[in-house]
C-alpha atoms as a PDB file:
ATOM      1  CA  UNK A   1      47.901-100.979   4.779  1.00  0.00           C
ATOM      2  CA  UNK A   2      44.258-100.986   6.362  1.00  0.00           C
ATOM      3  CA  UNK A   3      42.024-100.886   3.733  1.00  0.00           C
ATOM      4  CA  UNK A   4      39.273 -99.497   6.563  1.00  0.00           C
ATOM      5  CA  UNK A   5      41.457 -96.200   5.558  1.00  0.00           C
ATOM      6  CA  UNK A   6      41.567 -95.970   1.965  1.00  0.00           C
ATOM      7  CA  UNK A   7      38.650 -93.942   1.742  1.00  0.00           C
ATOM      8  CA  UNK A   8      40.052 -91.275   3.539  1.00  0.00           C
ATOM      9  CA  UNK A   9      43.656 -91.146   1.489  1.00  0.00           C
ATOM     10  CA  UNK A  10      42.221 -89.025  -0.786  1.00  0.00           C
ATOM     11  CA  UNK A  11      42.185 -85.220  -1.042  1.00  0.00           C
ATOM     12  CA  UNK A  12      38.181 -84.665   0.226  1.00  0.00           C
ATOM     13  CA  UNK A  13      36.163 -82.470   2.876  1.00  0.00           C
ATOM     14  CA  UNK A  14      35.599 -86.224   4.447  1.00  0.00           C
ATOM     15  CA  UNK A  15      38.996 -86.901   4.729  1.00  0.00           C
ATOM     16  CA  UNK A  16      40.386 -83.820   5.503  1.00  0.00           C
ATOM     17  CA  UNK A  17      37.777 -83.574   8.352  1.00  0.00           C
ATOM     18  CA  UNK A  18      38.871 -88.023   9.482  1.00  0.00           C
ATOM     19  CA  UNK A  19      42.183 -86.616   9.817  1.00  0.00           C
ATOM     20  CA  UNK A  20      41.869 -83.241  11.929  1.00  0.00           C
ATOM     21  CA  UNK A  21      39.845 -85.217  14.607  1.00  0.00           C
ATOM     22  CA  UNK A  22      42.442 -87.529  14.558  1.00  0.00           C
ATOM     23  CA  UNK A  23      45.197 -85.317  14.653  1.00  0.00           C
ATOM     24  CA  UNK A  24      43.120 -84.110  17.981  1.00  0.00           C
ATOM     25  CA  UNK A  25      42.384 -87.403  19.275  1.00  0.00           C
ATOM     26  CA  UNK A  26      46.137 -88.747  18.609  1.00  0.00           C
ATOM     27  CA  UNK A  27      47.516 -85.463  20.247  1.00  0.00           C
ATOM     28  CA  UNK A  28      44.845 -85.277  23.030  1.00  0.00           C
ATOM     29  CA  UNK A  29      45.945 -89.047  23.992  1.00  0.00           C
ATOM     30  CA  UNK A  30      49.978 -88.036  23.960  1.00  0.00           C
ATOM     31  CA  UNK A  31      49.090 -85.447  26.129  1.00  0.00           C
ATOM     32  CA  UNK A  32      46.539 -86.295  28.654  1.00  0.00           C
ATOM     33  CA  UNK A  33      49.409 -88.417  30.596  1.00  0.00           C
ATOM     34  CA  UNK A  34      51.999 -84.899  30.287  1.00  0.00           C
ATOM     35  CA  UNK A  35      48.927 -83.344  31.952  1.00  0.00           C
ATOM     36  CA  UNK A  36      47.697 -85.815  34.742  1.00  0.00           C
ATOM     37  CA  UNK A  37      51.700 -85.143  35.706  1.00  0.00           C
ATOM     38  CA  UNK A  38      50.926 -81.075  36.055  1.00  0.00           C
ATOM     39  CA  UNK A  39      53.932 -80.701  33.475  1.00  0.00           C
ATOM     40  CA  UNK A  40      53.784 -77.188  31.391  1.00  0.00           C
ATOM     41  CA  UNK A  41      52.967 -78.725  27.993  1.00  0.00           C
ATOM     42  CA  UNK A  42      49.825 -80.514  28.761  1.00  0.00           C
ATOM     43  CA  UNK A  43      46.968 -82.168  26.931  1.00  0.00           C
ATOM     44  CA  UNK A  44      46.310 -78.846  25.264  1.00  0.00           C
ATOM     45  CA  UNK A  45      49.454 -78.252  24.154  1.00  0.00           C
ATOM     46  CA  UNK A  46      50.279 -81.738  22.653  1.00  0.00           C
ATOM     47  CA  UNK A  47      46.736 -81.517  20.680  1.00  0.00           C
ATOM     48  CA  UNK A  48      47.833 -77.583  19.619  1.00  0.00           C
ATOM     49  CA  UNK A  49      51.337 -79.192  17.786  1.00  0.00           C
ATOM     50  CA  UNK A  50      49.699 -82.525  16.639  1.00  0.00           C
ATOM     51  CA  UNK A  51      46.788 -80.474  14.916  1.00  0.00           C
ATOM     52  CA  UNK A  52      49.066 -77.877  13.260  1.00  0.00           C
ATOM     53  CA  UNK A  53      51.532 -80.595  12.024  1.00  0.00           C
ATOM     54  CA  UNK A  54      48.530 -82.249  10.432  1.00  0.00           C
ATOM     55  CA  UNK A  55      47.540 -79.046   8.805  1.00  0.00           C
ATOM     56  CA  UNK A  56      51.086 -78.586   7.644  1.00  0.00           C
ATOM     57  CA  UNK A  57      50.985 -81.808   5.889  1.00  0.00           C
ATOM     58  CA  UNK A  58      47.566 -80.934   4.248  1.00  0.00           C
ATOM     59  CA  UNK A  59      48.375 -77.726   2.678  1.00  0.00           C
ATOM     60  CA  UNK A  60      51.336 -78.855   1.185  1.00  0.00           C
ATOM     61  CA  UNK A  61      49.202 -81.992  -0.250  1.00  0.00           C
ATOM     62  CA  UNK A  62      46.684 -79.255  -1.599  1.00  0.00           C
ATOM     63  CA  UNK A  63      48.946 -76.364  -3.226  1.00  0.00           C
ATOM     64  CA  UNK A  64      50.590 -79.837  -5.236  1.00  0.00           C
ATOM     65  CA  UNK A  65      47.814 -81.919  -5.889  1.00  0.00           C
ATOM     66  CA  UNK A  66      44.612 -79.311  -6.096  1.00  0.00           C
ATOM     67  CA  UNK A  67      46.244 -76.193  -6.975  1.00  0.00           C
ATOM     68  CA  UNK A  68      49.141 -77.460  -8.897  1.00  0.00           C
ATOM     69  CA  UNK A  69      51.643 -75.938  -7.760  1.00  0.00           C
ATOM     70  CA  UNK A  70      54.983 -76.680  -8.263  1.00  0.00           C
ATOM     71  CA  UNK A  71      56.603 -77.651  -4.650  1.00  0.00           C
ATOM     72  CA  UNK A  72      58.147 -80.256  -2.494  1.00  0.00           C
ATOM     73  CA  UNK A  73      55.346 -81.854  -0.890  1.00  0.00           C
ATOM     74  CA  UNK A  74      58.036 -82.513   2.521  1.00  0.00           C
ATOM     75  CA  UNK A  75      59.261 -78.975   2.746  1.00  0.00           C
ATOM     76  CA  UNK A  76      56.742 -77.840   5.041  1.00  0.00           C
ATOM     77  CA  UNK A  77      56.899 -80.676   6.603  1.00  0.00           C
ATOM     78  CA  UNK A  78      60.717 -80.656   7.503  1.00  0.00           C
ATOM     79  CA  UNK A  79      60.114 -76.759   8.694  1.00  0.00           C
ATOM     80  CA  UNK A  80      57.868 -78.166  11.354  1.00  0.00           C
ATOM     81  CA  UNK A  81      60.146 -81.277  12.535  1.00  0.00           C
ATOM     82  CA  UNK A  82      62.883 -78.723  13.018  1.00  0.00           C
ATOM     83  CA  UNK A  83      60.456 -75.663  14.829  1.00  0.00           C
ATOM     84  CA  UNK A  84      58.850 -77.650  16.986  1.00  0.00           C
ATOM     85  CA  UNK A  85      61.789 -78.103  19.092  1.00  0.00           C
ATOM     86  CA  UNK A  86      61.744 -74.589  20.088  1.00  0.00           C
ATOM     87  CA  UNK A  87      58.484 -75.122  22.107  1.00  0.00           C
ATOM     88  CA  UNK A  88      60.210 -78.707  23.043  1.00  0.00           C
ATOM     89  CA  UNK A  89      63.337 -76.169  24.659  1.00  0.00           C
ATOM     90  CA  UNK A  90      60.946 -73.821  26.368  1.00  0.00           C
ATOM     91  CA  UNK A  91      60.282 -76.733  28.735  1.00  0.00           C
ATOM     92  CA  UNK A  92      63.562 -77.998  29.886  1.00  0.00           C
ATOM     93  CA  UNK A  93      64.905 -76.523  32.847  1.00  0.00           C
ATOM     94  CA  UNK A  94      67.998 -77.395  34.816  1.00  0.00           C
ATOM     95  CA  UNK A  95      67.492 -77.023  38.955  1.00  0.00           C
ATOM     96  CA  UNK A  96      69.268 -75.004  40.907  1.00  0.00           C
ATOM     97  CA  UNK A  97      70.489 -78.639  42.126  1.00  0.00           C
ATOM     98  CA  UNK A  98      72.096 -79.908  37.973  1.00  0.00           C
ATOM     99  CA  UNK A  99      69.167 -81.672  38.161  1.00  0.00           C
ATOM    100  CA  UNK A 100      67.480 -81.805  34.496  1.00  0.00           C
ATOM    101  CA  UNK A 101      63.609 -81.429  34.065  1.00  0.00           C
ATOM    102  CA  UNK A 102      61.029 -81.624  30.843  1.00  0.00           C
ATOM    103  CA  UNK A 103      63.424 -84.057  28.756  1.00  0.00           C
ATOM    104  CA  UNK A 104      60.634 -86.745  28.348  1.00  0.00           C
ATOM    105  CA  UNK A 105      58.045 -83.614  28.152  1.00  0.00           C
ATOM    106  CA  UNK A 106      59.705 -82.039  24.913  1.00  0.00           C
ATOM    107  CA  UNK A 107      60.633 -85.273  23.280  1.00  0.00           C
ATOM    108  CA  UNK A 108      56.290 -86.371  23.727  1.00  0.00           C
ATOM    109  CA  UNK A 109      56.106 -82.817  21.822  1.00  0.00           C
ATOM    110  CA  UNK A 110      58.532 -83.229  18.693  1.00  0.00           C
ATOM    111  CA  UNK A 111      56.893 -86.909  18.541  1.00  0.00           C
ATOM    112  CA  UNK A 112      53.373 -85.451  18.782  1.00  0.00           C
ATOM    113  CA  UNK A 113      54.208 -83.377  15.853  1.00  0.00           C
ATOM    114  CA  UNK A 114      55.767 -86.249  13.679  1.00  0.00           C
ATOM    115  CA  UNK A 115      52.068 -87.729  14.229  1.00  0.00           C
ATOM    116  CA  UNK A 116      50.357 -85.044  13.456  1.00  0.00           C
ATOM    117  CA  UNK A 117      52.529 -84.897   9.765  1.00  0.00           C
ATOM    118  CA  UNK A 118      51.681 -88.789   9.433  1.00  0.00           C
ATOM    119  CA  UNK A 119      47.811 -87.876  10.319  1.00  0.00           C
ATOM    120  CA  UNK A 120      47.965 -85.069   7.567  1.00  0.00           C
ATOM    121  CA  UNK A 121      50.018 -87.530   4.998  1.00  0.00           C
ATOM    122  CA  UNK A 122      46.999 -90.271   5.262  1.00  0.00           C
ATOM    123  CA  UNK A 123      49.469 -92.505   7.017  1.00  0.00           C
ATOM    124  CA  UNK A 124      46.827 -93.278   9.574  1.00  0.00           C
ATOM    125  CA  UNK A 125      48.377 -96.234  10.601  1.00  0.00           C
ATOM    126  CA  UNK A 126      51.329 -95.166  11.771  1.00  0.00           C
ATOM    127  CA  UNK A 127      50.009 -92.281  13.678  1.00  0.00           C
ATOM    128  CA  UNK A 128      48.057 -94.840  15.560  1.00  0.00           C
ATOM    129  CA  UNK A 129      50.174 -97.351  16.375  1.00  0.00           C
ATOM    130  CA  UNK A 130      53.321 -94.234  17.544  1.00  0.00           C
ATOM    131  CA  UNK A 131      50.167 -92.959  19.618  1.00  0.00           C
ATOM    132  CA  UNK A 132      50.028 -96.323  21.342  1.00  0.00           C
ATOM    133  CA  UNK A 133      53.452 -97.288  21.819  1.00  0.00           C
ATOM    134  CA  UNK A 134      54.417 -93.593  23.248  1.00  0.00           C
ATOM    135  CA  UNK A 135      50.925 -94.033  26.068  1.00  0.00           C
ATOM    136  CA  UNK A 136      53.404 -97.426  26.827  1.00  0.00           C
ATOM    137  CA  UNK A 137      56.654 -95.349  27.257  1.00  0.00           C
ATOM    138  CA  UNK A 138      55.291 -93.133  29.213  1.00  0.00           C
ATOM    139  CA  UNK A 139      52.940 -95.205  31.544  1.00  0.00           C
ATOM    140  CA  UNK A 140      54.154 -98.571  31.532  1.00  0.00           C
ATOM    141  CA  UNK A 141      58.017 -98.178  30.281  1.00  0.00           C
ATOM    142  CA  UNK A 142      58.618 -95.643  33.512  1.00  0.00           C
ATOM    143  CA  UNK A 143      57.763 -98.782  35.851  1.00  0.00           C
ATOM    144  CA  UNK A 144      60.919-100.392  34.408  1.00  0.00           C
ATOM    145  CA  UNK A 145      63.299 -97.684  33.911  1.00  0.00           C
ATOM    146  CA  UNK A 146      63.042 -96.794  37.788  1.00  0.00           C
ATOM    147  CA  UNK A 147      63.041-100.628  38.499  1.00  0.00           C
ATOM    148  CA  UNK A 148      66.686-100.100  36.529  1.00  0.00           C
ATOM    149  CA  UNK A 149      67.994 -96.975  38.182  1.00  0.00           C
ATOM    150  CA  UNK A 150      67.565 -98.432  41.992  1.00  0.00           C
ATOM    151  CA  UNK A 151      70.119-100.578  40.859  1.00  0.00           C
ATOM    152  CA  UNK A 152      72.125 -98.509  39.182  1.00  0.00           C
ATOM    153  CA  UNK A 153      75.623 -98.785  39.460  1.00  0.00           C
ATOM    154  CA  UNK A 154      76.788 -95.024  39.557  1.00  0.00           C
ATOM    155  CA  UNK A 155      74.600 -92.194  40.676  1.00  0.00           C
ATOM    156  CA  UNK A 156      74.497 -88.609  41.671  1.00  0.00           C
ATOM    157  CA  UNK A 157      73.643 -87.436  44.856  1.00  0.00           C
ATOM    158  CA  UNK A 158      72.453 -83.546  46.078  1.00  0.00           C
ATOM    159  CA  UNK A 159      72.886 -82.707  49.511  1.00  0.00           C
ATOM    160  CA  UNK A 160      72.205 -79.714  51.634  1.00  0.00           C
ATOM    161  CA  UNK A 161      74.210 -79.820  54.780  1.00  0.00           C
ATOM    162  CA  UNK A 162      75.685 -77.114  57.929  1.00  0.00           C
ATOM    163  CA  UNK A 163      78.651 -77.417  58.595  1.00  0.00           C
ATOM    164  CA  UNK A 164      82.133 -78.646  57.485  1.00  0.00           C
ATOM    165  CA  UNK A 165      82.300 -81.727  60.254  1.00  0.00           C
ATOM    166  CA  UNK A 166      79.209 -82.669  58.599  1.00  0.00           C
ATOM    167  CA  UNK A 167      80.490 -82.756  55.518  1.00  0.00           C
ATOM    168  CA  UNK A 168      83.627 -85.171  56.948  1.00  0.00           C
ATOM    169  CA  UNK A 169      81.312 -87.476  58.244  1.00  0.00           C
ATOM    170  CA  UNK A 170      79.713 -87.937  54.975  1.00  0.00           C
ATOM    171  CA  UNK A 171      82.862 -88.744  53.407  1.00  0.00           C
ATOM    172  CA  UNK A 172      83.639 -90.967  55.946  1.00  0.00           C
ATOM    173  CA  UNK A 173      80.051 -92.618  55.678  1.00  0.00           C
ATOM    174  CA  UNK A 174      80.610 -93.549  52.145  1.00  0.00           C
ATOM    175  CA  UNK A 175      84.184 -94.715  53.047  1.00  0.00           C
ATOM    176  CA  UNK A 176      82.917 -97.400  55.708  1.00  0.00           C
ATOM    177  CA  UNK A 177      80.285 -98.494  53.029  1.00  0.00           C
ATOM    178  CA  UNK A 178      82.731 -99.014  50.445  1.00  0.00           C
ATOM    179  CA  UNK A 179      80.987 -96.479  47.761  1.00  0.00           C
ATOM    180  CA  UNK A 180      84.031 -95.156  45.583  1.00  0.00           C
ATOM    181  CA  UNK A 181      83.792 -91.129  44.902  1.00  0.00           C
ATOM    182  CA  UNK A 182      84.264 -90.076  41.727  1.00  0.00           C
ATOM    183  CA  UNK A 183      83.714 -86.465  41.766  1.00  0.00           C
ATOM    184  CA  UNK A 184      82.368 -84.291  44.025  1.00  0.00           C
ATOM    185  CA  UNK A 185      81.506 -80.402  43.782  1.00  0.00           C
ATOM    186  CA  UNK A 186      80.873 -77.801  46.711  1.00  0.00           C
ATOM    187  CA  UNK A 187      79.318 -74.661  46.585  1.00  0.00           C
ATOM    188  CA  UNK A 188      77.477 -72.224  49.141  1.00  0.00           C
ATOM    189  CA  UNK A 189      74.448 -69.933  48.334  1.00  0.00           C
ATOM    190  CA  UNK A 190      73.626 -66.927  50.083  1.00  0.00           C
ATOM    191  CA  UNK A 191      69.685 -66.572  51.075  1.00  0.00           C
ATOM    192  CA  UNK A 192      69.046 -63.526  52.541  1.00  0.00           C
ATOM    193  CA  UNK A 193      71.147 -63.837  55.270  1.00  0.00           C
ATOM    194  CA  UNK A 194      71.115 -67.406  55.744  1.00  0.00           C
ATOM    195  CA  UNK A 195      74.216 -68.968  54.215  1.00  0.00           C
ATOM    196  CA  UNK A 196      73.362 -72.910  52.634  1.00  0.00           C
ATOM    197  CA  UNK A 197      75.752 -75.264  51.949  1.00  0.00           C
ATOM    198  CA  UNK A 198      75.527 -78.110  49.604  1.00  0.00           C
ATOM    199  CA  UNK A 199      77.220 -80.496  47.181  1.00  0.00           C
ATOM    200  CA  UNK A 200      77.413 -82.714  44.519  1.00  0.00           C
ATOM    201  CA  UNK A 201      78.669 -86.447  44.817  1.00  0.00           C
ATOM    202  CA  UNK A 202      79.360 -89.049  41.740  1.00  0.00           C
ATOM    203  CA  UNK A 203      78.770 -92.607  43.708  1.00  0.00           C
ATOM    204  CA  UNK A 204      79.972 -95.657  42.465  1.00  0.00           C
ATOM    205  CA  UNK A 205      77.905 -98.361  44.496  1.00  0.00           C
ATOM    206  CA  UNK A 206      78.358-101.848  44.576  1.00  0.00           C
ATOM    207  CA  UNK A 207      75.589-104.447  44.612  1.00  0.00           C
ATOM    208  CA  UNK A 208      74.900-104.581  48.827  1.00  0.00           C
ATOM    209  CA  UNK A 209      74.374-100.574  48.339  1.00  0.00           C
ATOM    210  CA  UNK A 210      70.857 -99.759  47.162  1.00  0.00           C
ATOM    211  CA  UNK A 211      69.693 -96.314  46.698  1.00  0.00           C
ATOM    212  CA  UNK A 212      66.785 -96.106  48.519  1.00  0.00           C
ATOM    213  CA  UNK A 213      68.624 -97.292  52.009  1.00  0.00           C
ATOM    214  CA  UNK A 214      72.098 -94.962  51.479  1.00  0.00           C
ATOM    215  CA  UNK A 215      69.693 -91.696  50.945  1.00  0.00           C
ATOM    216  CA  UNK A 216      67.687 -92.681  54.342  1.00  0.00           C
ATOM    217  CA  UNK A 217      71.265 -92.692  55.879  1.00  0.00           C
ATOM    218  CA  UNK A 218      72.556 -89.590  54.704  1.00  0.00           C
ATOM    219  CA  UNK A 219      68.986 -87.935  55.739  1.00  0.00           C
ATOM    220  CA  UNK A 220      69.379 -89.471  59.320  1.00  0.00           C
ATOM    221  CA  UNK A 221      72.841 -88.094  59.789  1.00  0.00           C
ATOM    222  CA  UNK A 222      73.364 -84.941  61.835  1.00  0.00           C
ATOM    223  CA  UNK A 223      73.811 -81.755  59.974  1.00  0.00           C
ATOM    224  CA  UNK A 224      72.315 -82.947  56.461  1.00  0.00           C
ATOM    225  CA  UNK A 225      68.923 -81.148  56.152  1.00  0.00           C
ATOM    226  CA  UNK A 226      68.676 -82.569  52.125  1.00  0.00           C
ATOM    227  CA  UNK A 227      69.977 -85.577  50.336  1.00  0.00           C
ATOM    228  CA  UNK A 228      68.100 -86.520  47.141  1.00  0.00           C
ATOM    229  CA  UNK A 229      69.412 -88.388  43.616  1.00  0.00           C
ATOM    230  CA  UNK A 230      69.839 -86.038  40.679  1.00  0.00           C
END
């Protein structure tokens, strides 16, 4: 361990005080990239849960070690590993189109919390060094992962299309370019009085198919008004 710390391990105003601003800074820094992306839990939010797990860890330190109490120091603790992914629920949603939203949001909250407990525990260390590898995932890590998925070897498509001949030709489309279909769902909603058409496709591509190219295809054809991966 840092010995830079040690003076703050202990039970004091000083300490307690090191670790709240912490707790805020650590919290503030998970969250400032959730809020440049407009997602619902923001840099408030993430400095909110980060704080409160910090606090958490502090008065369970204080009713053992100041007040002598008789309690397990991680009990309040756990409480907060397992709440916190109510407010990590509130924010996934599933579209209208299966398509799943606020994953990477809620797990930046349960983590934020988990630093927050280290922050309150003293563990300053590890808070700092979570802090910086989570700004990685979710700055530099996201370069990669969507370097991986345009070369993904199965996908799933959403399309919005008008007519049943249009839907042929997409079939045929993906039979001419070799794509193998391995499931496929169609459904029709009613707006207002406009009926919309869409479906679901499970693509198996092969190396010559990239993503990028087969969705500027399907966009170009006549009768498809949406086609976007899910």
């Amino acid at each position: 361990m840092l010995s830079v710390f040690d003076a703050f391990r202990d039970l004091t105003f000083l300490s307690v005080s090191v670790r709240m601003l912490l707790a805020v800074l650590c919290g503030g820094i998970i969250g400032i990239e959730r809020g440049f992306r407009r997602r619902p839990a923001g840099f408030r939010t993430h400095i909110l849960i980060c704080l409160g797990a910090a606090m958490t860890t502090l008065t369970s330190q204080y009713l053992s070690l100041s007040l002598g109490y008789y309690t397990d120091i991680a009990r309040l603790g756990a409480q907060v590993v397992a709440g916190v992914g109510f407010i990590g629920a509130g924010t996934i949603i599933v579209t209208r189109r299966q398509r799943v939203k606020g994953l990477t949001t809620a797990a930046g909250l349960w983590t934020s919390a988990i630093v927050g407990l280290s922050v309150g525990a003293g563990f300053f260390e590890g808070a700092i060094i979570v802090t910086v590898l989570i700004i990685l995932a979710e700055v530099l890590f996201v370069k990669w992962e969507y370097r991986l998925l345009a070369n993904a070897p199965e996908i799933n498509l959403y399309m919005e299309y008008s007519d049943k001949n249009c839907l042929d030709a997409v079939l045929q489309f993906f039979r001419r370019l070799g794509v193998k279909l391995l499931y496929m769902e169609v459904t029709r909603n009613a707006d207002g009085e406009k009926m919309t058409s869409c479906a679901i496709f499970a693509l198996r591509l092969h190396k010559k198919v990239k993503v990028e190219s087969l969705l500027n295809d399907l966009q170009q054809m006549a009768g498809v008004s949406l086609a976007e991966e899910i």
